[in-house]
Protein backbone atom coordinates (compact mmCIF):
# COMPACT_ATOMS: atom_id res chain seq x y z
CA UNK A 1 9.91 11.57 -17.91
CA UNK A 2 12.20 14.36 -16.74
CA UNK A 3 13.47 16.53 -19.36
CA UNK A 4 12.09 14.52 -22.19
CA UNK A 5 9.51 16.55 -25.31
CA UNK A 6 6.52 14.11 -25.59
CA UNK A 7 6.59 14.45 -29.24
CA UNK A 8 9.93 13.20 -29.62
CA UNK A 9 9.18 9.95 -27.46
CA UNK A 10 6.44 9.13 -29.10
CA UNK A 11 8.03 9.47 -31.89
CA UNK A 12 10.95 7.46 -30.75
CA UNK A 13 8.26 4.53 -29.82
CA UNK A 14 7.03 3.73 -32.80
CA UNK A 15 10.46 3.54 -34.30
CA UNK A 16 11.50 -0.25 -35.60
CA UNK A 17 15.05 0.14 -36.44
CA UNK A 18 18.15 2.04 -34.81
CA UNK A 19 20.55 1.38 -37.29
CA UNK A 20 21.23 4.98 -37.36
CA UNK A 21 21.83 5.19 -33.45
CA UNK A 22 24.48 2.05 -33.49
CA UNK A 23 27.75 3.87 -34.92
CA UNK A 24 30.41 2.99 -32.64
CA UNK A 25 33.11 0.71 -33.65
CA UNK A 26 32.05 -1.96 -31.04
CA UNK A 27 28.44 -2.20 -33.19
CA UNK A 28 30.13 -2.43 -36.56
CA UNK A 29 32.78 -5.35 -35.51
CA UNK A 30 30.47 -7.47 -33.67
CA UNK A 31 27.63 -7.32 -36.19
CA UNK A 32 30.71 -8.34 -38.99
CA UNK A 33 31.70 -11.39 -36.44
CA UNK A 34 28.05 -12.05 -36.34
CA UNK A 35 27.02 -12.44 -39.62
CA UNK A 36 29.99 -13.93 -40.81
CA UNK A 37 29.88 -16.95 -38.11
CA UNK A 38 25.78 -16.92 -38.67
CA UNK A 39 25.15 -15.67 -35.40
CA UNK A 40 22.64 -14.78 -33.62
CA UNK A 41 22.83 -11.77 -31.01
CA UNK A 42 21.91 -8.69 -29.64
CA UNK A 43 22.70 -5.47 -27.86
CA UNK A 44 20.25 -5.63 -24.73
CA UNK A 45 18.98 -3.77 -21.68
CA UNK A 46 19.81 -0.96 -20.24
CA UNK A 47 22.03 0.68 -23.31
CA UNK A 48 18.75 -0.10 -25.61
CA UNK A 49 17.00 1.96 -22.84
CA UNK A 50 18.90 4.72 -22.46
CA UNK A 51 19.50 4.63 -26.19
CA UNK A 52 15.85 5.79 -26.56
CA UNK A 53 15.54 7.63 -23.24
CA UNK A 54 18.50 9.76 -24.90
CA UNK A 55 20.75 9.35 -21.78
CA UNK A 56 24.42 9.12 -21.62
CA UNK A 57 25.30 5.11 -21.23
CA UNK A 58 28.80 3.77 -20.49
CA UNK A 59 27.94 -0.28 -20.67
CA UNK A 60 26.74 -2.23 -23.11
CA UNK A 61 25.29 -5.66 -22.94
CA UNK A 62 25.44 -8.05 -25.79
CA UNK A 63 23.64 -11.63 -25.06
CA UNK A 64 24.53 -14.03 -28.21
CA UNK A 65 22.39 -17.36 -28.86
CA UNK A 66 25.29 -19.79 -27.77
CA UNK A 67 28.80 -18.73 -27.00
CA UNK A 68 29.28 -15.75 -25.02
CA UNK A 69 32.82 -15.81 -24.42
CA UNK A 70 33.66 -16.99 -28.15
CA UNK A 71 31.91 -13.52 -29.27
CA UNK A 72 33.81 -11.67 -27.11
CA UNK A 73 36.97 -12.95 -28.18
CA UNK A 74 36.76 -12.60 -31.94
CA UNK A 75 35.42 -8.82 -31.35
CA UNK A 76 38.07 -8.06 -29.12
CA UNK A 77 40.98 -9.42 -31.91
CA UNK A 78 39.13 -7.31 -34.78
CA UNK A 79 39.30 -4.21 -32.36
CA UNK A 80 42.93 -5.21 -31.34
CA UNK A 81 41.66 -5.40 -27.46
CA UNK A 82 44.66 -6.94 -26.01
CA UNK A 83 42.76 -7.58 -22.22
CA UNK A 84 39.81 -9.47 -22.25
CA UNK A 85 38.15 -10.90 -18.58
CA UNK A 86 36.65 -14.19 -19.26
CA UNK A 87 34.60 -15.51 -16.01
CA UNK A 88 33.69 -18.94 -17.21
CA UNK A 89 31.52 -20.38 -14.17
CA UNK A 90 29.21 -17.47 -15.35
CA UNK A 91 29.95 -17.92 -19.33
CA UNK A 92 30.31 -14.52 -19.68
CA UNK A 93 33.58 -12.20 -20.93
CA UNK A 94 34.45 -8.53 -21.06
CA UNK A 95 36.41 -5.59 -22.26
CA UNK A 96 36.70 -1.97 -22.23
CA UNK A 97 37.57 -0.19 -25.80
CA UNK A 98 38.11 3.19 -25.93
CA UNK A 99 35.24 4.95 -23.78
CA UNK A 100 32.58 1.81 -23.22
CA UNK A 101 32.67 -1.24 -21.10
CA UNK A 102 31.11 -4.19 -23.34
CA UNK A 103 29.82 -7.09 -22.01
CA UNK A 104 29.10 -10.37 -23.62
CA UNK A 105 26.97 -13.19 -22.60
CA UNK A 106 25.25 -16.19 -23.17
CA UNK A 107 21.66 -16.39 -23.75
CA UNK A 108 20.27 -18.20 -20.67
CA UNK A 109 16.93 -19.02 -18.70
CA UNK A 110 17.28 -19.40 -15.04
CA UNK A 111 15.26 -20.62 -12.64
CA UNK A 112 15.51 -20.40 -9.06
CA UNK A 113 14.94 -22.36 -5.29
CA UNK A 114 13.36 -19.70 -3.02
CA UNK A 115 15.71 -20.09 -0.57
CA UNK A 116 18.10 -18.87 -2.74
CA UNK A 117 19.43 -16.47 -5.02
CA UNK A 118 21.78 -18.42 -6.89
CA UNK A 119 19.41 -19.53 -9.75
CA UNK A 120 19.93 -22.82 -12.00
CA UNK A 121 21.19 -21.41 -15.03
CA UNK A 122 21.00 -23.59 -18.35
CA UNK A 123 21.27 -22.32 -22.23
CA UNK A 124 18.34 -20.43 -23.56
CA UNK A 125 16.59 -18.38 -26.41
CA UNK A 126 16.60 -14.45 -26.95
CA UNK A 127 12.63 -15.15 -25.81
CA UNK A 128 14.32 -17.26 -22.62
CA UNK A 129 17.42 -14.06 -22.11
CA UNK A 130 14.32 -11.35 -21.97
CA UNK A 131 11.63 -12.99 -19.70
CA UNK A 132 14.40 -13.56 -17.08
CA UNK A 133 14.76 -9.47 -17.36
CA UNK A 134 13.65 -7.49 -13.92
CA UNK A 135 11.35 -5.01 -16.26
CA UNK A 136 9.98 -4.22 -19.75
CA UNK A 137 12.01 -1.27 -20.30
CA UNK A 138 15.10 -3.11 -19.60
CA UNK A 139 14.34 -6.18 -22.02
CA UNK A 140 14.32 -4.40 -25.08
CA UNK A 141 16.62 -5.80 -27.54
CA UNK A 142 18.34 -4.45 -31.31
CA UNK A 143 19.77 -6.92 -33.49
CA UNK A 144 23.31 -7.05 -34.62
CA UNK A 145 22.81 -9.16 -37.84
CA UNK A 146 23.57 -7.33 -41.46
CA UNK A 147 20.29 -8.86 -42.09
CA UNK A 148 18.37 -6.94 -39.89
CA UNK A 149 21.08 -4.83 -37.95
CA UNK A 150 19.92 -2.29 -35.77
CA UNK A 151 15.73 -3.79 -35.25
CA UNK A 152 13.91 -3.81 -32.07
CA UNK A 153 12.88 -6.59 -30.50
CA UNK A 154 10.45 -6.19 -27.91
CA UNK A 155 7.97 -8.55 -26.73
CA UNK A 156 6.66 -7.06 -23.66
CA UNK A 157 5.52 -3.47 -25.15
CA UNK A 158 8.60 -1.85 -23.35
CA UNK A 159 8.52 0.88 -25.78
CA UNK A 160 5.01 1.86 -24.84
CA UNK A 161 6.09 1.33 -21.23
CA UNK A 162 8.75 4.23 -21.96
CA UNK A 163 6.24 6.01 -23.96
CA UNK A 164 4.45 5.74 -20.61
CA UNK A 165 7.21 6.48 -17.93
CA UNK A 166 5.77 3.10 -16.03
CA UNK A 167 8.12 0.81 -14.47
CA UNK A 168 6.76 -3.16 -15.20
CA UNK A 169 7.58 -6.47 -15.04
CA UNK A 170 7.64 -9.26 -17.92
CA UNK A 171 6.53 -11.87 -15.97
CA UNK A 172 3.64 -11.93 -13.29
CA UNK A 173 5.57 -9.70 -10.52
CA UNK A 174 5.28 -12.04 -7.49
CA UNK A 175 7.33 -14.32 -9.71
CA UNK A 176 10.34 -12.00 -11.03
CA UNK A 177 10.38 -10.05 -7.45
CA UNK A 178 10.80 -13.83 -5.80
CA UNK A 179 13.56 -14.56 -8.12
CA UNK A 180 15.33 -11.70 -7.44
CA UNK A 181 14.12 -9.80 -4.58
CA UNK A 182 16.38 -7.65 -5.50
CA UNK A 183 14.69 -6.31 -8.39
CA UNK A 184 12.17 -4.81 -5.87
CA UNK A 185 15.38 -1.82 -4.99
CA UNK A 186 15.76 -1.68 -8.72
CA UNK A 187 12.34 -0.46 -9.43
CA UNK A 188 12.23 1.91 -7.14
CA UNK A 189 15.19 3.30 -8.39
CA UNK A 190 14.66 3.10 -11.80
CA UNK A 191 11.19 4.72 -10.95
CA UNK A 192 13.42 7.34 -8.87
CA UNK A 193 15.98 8.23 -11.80
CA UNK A 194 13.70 7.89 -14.19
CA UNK A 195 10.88 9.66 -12.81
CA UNK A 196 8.57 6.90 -13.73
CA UNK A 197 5.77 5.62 -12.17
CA UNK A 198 5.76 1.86 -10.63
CA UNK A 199 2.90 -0.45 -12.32
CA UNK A 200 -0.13 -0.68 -9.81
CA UNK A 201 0.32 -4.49 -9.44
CA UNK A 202 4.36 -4.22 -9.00
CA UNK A 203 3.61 -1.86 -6.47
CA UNK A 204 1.70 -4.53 -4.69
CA UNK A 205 3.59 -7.01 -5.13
CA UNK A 206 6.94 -5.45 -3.38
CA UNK A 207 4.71 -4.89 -0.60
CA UNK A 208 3.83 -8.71 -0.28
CA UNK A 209 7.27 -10.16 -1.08
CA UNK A 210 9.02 -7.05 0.79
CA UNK A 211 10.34 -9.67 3.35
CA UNK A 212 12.08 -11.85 0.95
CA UNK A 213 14.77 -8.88 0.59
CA UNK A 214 16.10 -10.72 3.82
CA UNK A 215 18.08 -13.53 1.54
CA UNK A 216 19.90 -10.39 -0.41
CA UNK A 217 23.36 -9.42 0.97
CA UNK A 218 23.62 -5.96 2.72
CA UNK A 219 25.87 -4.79 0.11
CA UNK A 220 24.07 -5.75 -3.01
CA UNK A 221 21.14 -3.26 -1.02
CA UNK A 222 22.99 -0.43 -0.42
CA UNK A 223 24.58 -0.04 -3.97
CA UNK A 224 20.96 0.18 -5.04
CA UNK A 225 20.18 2.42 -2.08
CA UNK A 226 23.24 4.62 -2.69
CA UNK A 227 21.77 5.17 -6.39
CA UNK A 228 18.32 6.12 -4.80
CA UNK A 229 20.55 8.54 -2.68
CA UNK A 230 22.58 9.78 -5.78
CA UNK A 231 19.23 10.73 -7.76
CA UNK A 232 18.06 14.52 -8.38
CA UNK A 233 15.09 13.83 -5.77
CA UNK A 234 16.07 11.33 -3.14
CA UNK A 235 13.02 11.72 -1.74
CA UNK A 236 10.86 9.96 -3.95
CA UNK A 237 12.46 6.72 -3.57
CA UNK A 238 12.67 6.45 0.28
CA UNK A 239 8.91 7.25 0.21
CA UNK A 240 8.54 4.12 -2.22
CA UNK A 241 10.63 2.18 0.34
CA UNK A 242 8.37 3.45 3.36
CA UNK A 243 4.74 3.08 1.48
CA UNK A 244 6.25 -0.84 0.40
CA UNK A 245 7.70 -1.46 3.70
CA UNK A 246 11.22 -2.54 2.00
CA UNK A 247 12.83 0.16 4.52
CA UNK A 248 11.75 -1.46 7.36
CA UNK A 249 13.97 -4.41 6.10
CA UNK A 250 17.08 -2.53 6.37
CA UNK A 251 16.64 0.52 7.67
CA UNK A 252 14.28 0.89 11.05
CA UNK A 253 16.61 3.13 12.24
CA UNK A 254 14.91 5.65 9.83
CA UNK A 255 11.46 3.95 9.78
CA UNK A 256 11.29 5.18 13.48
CA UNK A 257 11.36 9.01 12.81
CA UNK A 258 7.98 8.44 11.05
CA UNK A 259 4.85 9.87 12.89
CA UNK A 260 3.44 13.13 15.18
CA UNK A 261 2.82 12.70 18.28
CA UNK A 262 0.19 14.90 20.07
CA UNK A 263 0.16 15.94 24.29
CA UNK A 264 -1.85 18.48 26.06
CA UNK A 265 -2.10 20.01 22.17
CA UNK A 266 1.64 20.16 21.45
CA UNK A 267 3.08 18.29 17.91
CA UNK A 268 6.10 18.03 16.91
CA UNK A 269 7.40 17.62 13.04
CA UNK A 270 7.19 14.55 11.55
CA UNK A 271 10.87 13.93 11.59
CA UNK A 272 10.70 11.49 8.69
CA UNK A 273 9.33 13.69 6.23
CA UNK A 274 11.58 16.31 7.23
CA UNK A 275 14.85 14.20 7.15
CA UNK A 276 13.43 13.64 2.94
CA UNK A 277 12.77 17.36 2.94
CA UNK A 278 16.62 18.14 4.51
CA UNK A 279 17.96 15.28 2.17
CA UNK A 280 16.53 16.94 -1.26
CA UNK A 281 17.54 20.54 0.26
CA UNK A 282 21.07 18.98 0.09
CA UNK A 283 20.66 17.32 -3.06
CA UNK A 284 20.39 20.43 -5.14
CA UNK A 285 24.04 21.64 -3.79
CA UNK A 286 25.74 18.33 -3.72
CA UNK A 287 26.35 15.47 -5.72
CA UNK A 288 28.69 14.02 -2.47
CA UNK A 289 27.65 10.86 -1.66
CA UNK A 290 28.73 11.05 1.87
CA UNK A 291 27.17 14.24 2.98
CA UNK A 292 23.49 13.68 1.53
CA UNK A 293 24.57 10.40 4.03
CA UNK A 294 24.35 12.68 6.54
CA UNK A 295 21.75 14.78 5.71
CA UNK A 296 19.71 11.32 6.07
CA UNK A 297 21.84 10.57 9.44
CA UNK A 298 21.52 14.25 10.79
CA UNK A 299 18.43 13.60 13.34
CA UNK A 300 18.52 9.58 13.68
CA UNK A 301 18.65 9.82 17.00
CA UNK A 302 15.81 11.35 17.72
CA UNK A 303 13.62 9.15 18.16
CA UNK A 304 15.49 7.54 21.19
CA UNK A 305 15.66 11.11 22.68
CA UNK A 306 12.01 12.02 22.94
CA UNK A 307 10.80 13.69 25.88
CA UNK A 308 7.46 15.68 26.56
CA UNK A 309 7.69 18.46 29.39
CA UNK A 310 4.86 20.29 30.21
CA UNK A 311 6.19 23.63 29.85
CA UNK A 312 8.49 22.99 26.99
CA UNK A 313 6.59 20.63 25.10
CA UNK A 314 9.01 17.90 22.74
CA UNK A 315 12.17 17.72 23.17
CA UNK A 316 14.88 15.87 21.74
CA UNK A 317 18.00 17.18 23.71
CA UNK A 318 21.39 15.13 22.98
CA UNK A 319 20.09 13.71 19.83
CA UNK A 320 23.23 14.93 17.85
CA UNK A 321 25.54 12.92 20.58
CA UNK A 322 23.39 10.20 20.57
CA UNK A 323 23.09 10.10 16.68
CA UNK A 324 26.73 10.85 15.94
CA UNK A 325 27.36 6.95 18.15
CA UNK A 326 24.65 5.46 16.23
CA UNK A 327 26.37 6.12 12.67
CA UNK A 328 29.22 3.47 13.45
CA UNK A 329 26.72 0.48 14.36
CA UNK A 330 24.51 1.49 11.34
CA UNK A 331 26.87 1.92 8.56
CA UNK A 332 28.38 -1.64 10.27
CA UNK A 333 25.04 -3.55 10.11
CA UNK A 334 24.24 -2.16 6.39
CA UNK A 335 28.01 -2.82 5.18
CA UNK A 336 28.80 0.65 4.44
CA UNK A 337 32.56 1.85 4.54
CA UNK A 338 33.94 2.41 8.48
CA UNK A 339 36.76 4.24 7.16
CA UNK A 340 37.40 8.27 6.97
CA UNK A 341 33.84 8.23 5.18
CA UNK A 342 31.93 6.97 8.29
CA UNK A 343 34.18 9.72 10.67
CA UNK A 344 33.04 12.20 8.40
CA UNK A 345 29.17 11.29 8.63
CA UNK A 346 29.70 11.14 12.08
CA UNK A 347 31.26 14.23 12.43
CA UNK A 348 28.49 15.92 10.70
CA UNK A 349 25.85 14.57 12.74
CA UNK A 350 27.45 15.50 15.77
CA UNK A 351 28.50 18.77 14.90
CA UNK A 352 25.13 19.42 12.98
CA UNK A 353 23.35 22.12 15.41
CA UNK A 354 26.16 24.27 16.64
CA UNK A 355 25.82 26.67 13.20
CA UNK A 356 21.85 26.28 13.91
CA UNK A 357 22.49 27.69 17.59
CA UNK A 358 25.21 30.41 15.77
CA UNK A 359 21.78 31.48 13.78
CA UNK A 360 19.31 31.63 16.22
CA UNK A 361 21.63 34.06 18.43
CA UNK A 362 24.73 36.08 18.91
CA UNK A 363 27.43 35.43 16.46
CA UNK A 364 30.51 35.97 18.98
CA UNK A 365 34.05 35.56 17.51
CA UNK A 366 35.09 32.81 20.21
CA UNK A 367 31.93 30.31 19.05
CA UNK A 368 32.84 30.95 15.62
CA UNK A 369 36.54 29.57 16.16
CA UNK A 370 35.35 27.04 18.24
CA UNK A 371 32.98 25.71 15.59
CA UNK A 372 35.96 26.33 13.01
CA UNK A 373 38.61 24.43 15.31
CA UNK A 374 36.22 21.01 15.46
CA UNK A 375 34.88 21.20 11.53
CA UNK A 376 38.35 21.94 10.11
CA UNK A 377 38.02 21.27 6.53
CA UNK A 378 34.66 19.35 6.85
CA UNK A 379 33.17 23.12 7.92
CA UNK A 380 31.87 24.68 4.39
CA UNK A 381 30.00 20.75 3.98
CA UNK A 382 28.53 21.57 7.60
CA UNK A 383 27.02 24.77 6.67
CA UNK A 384 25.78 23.42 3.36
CA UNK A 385 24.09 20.32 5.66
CA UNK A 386 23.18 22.95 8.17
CA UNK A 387 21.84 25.57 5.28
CA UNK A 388 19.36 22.35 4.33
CA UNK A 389 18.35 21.55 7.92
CA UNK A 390 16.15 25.20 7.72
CA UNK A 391 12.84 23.84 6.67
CA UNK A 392 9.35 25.14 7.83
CA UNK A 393 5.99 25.57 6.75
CA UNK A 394 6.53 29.54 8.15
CA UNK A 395 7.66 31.00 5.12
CA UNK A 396 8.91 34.30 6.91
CA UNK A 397 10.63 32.17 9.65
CA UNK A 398 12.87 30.56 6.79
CA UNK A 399 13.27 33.64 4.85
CA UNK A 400 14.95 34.76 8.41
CA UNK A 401 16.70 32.35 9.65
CA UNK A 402 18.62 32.02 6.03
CA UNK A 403 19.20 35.92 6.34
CA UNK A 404 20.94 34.86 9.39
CA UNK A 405 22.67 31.84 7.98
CA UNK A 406 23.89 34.49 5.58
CA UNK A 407 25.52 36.50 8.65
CA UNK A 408 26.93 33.30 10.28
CA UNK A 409 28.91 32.59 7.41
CA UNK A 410 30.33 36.01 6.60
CA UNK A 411 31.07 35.92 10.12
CA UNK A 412 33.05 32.38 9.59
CA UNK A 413 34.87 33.78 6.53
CA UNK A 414 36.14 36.83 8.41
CA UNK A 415 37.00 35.00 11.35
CA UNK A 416 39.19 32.87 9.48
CA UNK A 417 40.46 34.96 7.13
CA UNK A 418 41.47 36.71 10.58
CA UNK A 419 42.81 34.11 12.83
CA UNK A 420 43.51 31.24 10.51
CA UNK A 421 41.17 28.49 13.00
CA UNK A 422 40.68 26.00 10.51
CA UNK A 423 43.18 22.88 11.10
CA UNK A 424 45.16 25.24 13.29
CA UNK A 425 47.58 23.55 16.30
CA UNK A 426 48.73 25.61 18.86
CA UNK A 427 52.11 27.16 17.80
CA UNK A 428 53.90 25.91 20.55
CA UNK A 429 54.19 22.73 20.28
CA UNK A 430 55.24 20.41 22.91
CA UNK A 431 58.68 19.76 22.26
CA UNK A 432 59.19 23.23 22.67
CA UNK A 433 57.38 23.67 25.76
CA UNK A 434 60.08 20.58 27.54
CA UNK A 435 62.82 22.12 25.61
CA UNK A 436 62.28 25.58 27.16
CA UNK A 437 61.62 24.39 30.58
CA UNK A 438 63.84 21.26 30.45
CA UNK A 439 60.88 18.81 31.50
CA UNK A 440 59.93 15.15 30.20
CA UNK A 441 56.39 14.37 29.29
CA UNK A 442 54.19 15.05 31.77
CA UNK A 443 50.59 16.79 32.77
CA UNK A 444 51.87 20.00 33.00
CA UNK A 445 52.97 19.92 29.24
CA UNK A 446 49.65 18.66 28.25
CA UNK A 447 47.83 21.46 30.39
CA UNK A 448 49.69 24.31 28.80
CA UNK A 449 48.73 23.15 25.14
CA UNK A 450 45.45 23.29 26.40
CA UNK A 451 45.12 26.64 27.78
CA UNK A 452 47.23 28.18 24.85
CA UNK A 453 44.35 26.86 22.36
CA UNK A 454 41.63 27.71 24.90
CA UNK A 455 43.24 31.56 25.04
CA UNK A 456 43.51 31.84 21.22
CA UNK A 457 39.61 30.25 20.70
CA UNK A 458 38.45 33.23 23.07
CA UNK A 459 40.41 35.61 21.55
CA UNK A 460 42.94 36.65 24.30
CA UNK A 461 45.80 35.97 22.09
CA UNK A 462 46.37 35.94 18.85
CA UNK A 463 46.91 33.07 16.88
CA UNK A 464 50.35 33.53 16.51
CA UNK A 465 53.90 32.25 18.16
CA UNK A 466 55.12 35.53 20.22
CA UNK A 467 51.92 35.91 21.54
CA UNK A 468 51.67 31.97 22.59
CA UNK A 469 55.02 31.71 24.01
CA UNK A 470 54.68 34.98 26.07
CA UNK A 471 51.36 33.49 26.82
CA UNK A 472 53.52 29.94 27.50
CA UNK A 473 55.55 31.57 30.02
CA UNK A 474 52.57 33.15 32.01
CA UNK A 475 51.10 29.66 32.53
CA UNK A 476 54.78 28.31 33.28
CA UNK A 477 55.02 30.16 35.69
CA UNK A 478 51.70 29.75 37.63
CA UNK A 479 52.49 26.08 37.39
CA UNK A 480 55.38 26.48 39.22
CA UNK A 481 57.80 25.70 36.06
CA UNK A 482 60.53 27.62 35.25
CA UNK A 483 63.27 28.36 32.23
């Protein structure tokens, strides 16, 4: 358990009662509705979790033997809630009060058709409420009765499971990971955030049932893949979702960079383990979503764009064109946003080797704006991606090539401190280029845009409006235009 002193989970196992724990308002009104109505209910899941875990929780569950929606309504009156969600086909209600989001349901057992993942839902027990729970650690319960406010219930040893940092089901696995194949993403990402261990025979059992993920929508997948993504080591989970073969559900496209291949004695990295290496480099300097997105995206393409040449061994030339196209038809197969968040993957991807080639050889001024001019804003989260992408075995070839990195962007921060690249339009525009020459739209307007940017990218103007429209007039008059 990351961050965690033994002593003090151990300790915090063999507790009975949290009374102590359960101050805020929310705990002290329902617990008076509670006992006053003789009611039976409890605070559940993952706030009992990370209750004991001693991590910061924002929702709260609270599962009441009979009317879920009832509960929620009285509590919300005694904490003067005034806007209360009620979603009766699913008997359950919530509200938000002051800094939490509490949730109130009905104690239920469910059972399912495997065809399905709408299970047949009736009224149930606490006992019923906690064996339909995905894992152990996640069914532990505290009561909210004066009686006996604030004790543990916890009939599957989930305390011990924390105790252990183990990840395990209530029920016989095959049977909770076919109810809810779903639950198979949530243990390896609980195991992920956690940093706990998945139970031997869970383990097992995802890889048997890993095919029944195909009746779970793609967007109820990625927010659990996203969360794997979001963790402090990425890594770990996508190796869980490789050694299970849950990846290869959703994600071939990634599957495919596993493996070495070996001709005439030449290797090449395996391209899998190096897009996890890359995607935990990034990790540790970014908690944006987007670019660890394409950190995983960066070398998708090369796979496609293997080629063995005697002299030169493997190659993989074009695999940042040929990646940068794949991005659309991936993030539109797994449901993921095709909006300004998918151009700026993309963008990435393609863009990814130019500050790679900038380190490996002559920093000129003219690549530098160049590379400035295309990555605009995006151009500090391309070096960072870029910065990630070193990774060797060759400790003295990375300890170089990040000296250089260092150069390259000095280089881009005195370069556009300089010329001011970054977002930069020509500054003649091309109304002013018809105005002066008293010419509609046509080619030639187009053509002298072009060259103005191309003579300010290789430095033979500056990036100012004299020197452009002197610069204007040169072209004009080549073209045969004039004032």
């Amino acid at each position: 358990m990351p961050d965690s002193d033994d002593s003090f989970i151990f300790a915090t196992a063999m507790r009975k009662n949290y009374r102590e724990y359960l101050t805020h308002p929310v705990f002290k009104v329902a617990s008076q509705v509670v006992t006053e109505n003789q009611l039976e209910a409890y605070v559940i899941g993952g706030f009992v979790r990370d209750l004991i875990l001693e991590r910061p929780s924002k929702d709260i569950d609270i599962v009441v033997v009979g009317n879920g929606m009832e509960l929620a309504k009285a509590c919300a009156e005694k904490l003067r809630v005034k806007k209360v969600s009620y979603f009766k086909n699913f008997g359950t209600a919530q509200f938000v009060y002051k800094d939490l989001e509490v949730e109130f349901v009905g104690a239920r057992k469910e059972s399912y058709n495997r065809d399905s993942r709408k299970p047949i839902v009736e009224d149930g027990t606490l006992a019923d409420d906690q064996n339909r729970r995905d894992f152990t650690i996640n069914a532990l319960a505290l009561s909210l009765h004066a009686d006996n406010f604030g004790d543990i219930i916890d009939p599957f040893d989930g305390l011990v499971d924390l105790e252990n940092c183990l990840i395990k089901t209530p029920l016989e696995p095959d049977t909770t990971f076919s109810d809810d194949p779903l639950r198979m993403m949530r243990a390896i990402r609980f195991a992920t955030q956690l940093d706990f261990k998945i139970d031997h025979p869970c383990l097992e059992s995802i890889a048997r049932n890993a095919n029944r993920l195909e009746i779970i929508s793609q967007e109820r997948i990625m927010d659990e893949l996203n969360k794997i993504i979001m963790s402090t080591t990425p890594s770990r989970g996508f190796k869980l979702l490789f050694s299970t073969k849950l990846l290869h559900e959703f994600f071939p496209e990634m599957v495919a960079l596993y493996g070495v291949d070996k001709r005439n004695g030449k290797t090449h990295k395996d391209n899998f383990y190096h897009t996890l290496e890359v995607l935990d480099n990034i990790s540790e300097n970014t908690d944006n979503l987007w670019l660890r997105w394409a950190a995983i995206m960066h070398d998708i393409a090369k796979p496609p764009t293997k080629r063995f040449h005697q002299t030169a061994g493997w190659t993989f030339h074009g695999h940042e064109d040929m990646g940068s196209r794949m991005v659309p038809k991936i993030f539109k197969r797994m449901k993921l946003p095709l909006d300004a968040k998918m151009k700026y993957v993309q963008k990435l991807v393609r863009l990814h080797l130019r500050p790679i080639s900038l380190v490996k050889g002559h920093v000129t001024d003219s690549a530098v704006r160049r590379l400035l001019s295309e990555a605009n804003d995006d151009v500090d989260d391309l070096m960072t991606l870029c910065n990630a992408d070193i990774t060797s075995k060759n400790e003295l070839k990375v300890k170089k090539f990040k000296k250089n990195f260092d150069t390259v962007l000095q280089k881009l921060r005195d370069v556009e401190e300089k010329d001011r690249i970054r977002n930069f339009q020509p500054p003649v525009d091309g109304d002013e280029i018809m105005k002066t020459f008293d010419i509609a739209p046509c080619a030639e307007v187009g053509t002298i845009k072009s060259r103005i940017k191309e003579a300010i990218l290789e430095g033979e103007i500056q990036n100012n409006h004299d020197e452009a429209f002197e610069y204007m007039l040169k072209i004009a008059n080549e073209l045969g235009l004039k004032t």
